[in-house]
C-alpha atoms as a PDB file:
ATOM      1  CA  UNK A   1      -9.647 -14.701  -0.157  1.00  0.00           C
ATOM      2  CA  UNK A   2      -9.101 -12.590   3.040  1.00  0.00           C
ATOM      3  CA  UNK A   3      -6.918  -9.499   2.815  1.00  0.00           C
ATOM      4  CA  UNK A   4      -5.223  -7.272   5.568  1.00  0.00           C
ATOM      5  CA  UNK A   5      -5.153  -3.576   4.922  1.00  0.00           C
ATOM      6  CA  UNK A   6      -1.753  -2.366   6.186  1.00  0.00           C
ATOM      7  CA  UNK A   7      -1.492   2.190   6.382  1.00  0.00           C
ATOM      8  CA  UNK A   8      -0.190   4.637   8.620  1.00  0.00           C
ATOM      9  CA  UNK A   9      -2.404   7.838   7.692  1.00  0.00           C
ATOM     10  CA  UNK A  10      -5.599   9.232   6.037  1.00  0.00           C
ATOM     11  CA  UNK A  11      -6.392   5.991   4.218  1.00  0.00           C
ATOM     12  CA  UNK A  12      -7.187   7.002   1.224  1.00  0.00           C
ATOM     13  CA  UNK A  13      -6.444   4.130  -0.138  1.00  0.00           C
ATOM     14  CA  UNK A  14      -7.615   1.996   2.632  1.00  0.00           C
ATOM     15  CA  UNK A  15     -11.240   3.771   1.740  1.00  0.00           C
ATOM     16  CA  UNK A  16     -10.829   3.246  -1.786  1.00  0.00           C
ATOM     17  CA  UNK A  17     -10.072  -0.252  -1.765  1.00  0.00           C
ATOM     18  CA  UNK A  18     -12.754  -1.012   0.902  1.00  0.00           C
ATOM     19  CA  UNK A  19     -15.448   0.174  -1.068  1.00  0.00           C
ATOM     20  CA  UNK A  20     -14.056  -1.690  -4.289  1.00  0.00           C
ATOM     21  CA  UNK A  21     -14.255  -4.653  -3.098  1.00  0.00           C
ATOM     22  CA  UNK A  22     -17.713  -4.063  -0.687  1.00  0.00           C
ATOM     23  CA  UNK A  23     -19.862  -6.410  -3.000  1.00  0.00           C
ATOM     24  CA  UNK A  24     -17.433  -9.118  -4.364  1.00  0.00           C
ATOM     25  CA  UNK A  25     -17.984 -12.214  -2.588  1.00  0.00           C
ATOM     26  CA  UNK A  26     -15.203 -13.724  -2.999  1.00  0.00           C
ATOM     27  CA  UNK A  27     -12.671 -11.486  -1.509  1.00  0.00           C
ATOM     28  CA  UNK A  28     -12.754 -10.172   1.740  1.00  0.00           C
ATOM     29  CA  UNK A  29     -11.270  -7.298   4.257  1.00  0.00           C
ATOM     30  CA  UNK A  30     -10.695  -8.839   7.487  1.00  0.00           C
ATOM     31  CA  UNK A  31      -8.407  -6.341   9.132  1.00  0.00           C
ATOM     32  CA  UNK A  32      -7.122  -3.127   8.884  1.00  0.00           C
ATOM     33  CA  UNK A  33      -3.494  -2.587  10.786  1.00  0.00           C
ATOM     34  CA  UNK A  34      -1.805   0.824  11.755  1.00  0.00           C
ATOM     35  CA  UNK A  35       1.271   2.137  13.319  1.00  0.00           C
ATOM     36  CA  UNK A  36      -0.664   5.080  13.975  1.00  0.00           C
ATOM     37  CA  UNK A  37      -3.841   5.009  16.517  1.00  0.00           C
ATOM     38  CA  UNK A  38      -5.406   8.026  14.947  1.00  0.00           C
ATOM     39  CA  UNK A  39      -5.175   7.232  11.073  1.00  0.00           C
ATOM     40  CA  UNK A  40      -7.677   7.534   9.220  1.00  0.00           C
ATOM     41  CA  UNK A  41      -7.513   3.959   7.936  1.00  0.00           C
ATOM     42  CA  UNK A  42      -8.648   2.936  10.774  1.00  0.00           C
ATOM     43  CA  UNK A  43     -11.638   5.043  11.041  1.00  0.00           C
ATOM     44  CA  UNK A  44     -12.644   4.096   7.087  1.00  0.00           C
ATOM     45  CA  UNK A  45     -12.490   0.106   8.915  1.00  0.00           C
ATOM     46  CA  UNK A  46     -14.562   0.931  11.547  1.00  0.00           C
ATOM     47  CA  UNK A  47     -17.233   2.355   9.447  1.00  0.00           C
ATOM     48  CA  UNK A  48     -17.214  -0.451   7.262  1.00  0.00           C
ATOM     49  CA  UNK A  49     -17.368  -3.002  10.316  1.00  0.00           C
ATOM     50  CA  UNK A  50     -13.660  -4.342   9.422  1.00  0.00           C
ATOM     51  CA  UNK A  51     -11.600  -5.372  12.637  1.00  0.00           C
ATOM     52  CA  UNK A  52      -8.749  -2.852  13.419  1.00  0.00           C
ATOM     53  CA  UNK A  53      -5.183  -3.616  14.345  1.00  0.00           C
ATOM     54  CA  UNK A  54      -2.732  -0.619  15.793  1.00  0.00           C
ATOM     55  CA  UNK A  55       0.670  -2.272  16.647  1.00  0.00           C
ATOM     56  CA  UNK A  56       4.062  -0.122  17.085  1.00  0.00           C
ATOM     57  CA  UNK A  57       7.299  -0.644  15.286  1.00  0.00           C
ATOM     58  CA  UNK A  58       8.722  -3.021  17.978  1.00  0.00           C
ATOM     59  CA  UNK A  59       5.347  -5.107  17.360  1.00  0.00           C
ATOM     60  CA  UNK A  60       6.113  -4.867  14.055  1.00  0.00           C
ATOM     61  CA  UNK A  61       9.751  -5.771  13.785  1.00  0.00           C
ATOM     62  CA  UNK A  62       8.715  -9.103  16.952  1.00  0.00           C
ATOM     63  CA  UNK A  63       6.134 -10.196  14.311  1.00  0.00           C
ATOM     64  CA  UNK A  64       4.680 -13.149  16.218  1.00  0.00           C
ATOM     65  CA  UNK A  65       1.737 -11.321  17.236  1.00  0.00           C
ATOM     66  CA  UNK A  66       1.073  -9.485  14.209  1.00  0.00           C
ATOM     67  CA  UNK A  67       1.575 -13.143  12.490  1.00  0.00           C
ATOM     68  CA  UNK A  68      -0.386 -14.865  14.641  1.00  0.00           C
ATOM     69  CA  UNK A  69      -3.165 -12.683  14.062  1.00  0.00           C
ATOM     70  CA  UNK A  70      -3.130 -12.505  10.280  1.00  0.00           C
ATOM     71  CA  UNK A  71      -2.817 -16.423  10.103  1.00  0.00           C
ATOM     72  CA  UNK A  72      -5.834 -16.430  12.628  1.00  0.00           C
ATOM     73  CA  UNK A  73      -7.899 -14.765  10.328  1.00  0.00           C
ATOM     74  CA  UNK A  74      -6.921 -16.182   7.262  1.00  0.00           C
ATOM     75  CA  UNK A  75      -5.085 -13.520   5.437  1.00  0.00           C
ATOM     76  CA  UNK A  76      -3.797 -14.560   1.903  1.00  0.00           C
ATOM     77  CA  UNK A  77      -2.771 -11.257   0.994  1.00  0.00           C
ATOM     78  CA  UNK A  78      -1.457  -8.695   2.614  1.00  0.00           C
ATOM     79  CA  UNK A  79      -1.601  -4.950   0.994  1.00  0.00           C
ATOM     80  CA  UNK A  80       0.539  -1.689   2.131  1.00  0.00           C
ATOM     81  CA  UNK A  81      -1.680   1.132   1.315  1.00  0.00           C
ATOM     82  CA  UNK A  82       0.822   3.767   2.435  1.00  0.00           C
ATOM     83  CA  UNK A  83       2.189   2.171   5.401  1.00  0.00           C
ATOM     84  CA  UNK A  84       5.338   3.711   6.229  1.00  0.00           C
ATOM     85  CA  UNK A  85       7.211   1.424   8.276  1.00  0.00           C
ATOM     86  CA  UNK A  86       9.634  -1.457   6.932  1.00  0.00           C
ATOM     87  CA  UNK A  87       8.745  -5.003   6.572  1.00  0.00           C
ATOM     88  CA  UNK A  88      10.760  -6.782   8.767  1.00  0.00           C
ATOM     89  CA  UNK A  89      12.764  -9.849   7.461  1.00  0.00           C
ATOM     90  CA  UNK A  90      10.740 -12.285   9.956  1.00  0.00           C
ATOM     91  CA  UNK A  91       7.211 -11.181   8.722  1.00  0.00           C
ATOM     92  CA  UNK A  92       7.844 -11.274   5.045  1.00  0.00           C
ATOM     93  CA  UNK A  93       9.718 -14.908   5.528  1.00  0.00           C
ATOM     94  CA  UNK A  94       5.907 -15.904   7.303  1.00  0.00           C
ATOM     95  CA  UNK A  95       3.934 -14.264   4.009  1.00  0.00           C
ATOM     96  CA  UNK A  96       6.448 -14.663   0.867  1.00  0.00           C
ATOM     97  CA  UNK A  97       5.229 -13.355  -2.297  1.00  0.00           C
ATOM     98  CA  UNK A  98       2.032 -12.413  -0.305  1.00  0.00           C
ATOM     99  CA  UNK A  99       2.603  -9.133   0.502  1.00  0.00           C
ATOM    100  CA  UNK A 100       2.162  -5.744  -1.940  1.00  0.00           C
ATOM    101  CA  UNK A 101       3.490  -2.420  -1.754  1.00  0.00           C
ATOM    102  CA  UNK A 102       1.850   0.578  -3.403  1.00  0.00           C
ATOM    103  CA  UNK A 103       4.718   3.292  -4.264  1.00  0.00           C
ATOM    104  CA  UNK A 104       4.235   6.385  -5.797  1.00  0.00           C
ATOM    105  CA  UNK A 105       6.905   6.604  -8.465  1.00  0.00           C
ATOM    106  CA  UNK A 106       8.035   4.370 -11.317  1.00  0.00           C
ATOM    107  CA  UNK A 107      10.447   2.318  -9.662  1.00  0.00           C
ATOM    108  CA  UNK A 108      12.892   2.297  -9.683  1.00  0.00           C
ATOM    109  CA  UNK A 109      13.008   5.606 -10.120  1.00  0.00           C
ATOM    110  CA  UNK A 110      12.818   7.574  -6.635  1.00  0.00           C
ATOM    111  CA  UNK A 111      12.311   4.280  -3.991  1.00  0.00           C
ATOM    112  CA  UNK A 112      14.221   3.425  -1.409  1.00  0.00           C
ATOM    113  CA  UNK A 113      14.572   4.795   2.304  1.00  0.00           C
ATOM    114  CA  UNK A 114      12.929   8.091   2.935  1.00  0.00           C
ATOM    115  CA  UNK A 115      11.299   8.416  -0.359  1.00  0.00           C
ATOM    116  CA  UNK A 116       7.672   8.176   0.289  1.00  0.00           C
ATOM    117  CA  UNK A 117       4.297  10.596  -0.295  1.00  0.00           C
ATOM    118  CA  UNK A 118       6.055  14.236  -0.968  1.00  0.00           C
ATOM    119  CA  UNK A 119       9.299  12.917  -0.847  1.00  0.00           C
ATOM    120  CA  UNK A 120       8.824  11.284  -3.583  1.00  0.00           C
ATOM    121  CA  UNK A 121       7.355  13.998  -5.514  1.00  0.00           C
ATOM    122  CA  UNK A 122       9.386  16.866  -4.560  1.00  0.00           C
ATOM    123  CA  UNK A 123      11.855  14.259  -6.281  1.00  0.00           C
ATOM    124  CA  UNK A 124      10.196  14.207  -9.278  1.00  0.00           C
ATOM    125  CA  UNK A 125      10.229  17.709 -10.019  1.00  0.00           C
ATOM    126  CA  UNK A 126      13.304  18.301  -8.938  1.00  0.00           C
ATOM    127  CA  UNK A 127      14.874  15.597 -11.488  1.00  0.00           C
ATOM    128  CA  UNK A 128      12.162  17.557 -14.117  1.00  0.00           C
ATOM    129  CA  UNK A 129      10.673  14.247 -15.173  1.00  0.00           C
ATOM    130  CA  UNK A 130       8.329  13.855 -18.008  1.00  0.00           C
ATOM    131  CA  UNK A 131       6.625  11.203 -16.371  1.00  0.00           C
ATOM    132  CA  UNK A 132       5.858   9.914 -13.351  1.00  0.00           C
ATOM    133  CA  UNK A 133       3.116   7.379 -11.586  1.00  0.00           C
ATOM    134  CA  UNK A 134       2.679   4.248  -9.455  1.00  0.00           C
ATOM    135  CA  UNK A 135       3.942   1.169  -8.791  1.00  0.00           C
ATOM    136  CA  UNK A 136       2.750  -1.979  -7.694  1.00  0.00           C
ATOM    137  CA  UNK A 137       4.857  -4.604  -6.540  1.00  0.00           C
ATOM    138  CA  UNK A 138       5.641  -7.437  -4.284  1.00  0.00           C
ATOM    139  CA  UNK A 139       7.468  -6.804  -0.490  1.00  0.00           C
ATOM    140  CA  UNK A 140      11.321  -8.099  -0.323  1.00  0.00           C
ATOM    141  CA  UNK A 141      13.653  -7.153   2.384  1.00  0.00           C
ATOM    142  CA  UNK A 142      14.695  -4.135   0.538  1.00  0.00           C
ATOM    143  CA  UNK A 143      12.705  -0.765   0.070  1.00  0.00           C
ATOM    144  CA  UNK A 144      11.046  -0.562  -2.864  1.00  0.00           C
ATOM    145  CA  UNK A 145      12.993  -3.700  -4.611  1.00  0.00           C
ATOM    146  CA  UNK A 146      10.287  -6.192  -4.619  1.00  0.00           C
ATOM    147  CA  UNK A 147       9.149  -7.496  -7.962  1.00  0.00           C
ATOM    148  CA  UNK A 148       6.757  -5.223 -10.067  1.00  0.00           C
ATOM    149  CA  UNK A 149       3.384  -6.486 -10.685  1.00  0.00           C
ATOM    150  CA  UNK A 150       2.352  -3.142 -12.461  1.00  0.00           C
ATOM    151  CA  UNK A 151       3.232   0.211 -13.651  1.00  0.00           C
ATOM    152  CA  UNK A 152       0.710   3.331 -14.240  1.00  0.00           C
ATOM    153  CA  UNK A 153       2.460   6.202 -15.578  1.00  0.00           C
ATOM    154  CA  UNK A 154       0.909  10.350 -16.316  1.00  0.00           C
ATOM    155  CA  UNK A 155       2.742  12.611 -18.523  1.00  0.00           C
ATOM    156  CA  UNK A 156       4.024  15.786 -16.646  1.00  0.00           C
ATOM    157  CA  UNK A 157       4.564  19.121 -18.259  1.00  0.00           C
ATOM    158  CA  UNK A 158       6.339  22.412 -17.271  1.00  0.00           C
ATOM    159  CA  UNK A 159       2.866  23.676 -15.548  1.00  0.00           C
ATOM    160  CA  UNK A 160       2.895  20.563 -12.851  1.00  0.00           C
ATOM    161  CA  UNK A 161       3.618  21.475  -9.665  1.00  0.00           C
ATOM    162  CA  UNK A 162       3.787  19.248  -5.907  1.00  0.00           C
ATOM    163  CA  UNK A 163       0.391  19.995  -5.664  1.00  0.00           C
ATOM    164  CA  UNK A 164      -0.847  18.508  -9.451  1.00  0.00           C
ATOM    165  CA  UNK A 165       1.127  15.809  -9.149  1.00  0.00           C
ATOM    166  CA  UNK A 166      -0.421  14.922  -5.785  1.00  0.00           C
ATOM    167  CA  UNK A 167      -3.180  15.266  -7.503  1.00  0.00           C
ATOM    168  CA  UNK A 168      -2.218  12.951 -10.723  1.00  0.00           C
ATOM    169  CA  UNK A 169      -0.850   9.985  -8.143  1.00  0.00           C
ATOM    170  CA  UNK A 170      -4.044  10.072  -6.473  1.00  0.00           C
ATOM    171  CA  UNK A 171      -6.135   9.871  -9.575  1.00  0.00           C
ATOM    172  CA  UNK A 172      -3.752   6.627 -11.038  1.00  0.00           C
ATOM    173  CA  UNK A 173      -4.282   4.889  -7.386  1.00  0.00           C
ATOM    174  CA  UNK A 174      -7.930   5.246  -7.285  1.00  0.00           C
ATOM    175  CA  UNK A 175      -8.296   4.195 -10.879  1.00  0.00           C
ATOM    176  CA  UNK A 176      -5.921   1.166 -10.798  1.00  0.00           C
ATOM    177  CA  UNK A 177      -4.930  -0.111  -6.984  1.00  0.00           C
ATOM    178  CA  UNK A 178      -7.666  -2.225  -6.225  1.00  0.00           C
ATOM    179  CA  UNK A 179      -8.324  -3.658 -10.103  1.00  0.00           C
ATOM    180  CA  UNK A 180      -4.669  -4.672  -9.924  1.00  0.00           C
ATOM    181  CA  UNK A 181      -5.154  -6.428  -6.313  1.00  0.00           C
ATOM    182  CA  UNK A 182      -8.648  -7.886  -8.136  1.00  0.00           C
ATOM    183  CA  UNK A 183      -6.347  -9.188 -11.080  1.00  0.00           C
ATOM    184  CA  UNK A 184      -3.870 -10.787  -8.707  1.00  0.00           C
ATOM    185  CA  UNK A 185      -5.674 -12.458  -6.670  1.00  0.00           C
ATOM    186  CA  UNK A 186      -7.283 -14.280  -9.573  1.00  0.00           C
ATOM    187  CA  UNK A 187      -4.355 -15.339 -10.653  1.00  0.00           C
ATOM    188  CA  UNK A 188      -2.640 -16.503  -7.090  1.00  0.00           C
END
């Protein structure tokens, strides 16, 4: 199965699930796609000899191009890995129930417009949550409405602060993001 990396800054993620998935066989990183020519998404694909793909919102919201390109190389399953644009209607009609979101909360707590990275967590503290974590789910036409295909939670005490959380979230995607994309694709 061929998958398209989709992320708009350090590519953490992007890194992550790259090396993850460096010696299965059976599932392959094709492209990597940015809004943003300097992310560092796309420098974690050029080091690993992936194509890379930087396209601008009007791109984005046209879709042909990007579609055309995606079908050309055979993508099955496309994954945001902190891409911070909106899915246009048109591009989610041409990949239904293939694309995946990563958020940074337990929807449906704190999703939606806006509500993204520190956003998100500043949230989270403010509404002094016990709890917080990540979501994985599929891409609708609505923020952060998509079915969930998992939830990873971390408890919070009084002591966490922007910083540990950051900290926790990054911890819960490393440890579950790509063994949740593994675990869907084998049942697609």
């Amino acid at each position: 199965m061929n998958l398209a990396l989709f992320a708009s800054g350090t590519g953490s993620n992007v890194k992550n699930i790259i090396d993850f998935f460096k010696k299965n066989e059976t599932i392959n990183i094709v492209l990597v796609v940015s809004n943003n020519s300097s992310a560092g998404a796309l420098i974690h694909a050029k080091n690993n000899d992936i194509e890379q793909l930087t396209i601008d919102k009007d791109a984005l919201n046209e879709s042909t191009t990007i579609c055309e390109t995606l079908h050309e190389q055979e993508v099955e399953l496309v994954v945001l890995a902190g891409f911070l644009l909106k899915i246009p209607e048109k591009f989610i009609s041409n990949f239904k129930g293939k694309i995946i979101n990563l958020h940074p909360s337990l929807l449906p707590k704190f999703g939606g417009k806006g509500m993204y990275g520190n956003n998100v967590h500043k949230a989270v503290l403010a509404a002094k949550e016990k709890k917080t974590g990540i979501t994985i789910h599929f891409v609708n036409e609505n923020y952060d409405e998509g079915a969930i295909i998992e939830q990873f939670e971390t408890v919070l005490t009084n002591e966490d602060d922007l910083s540990s959380i950051v900290e926790k979230i990054k911890k819960l995607e490393k440890l579950y993001f790509p063994s949740t994309i593994e675990r869907l694709i084998y049942k697609l």
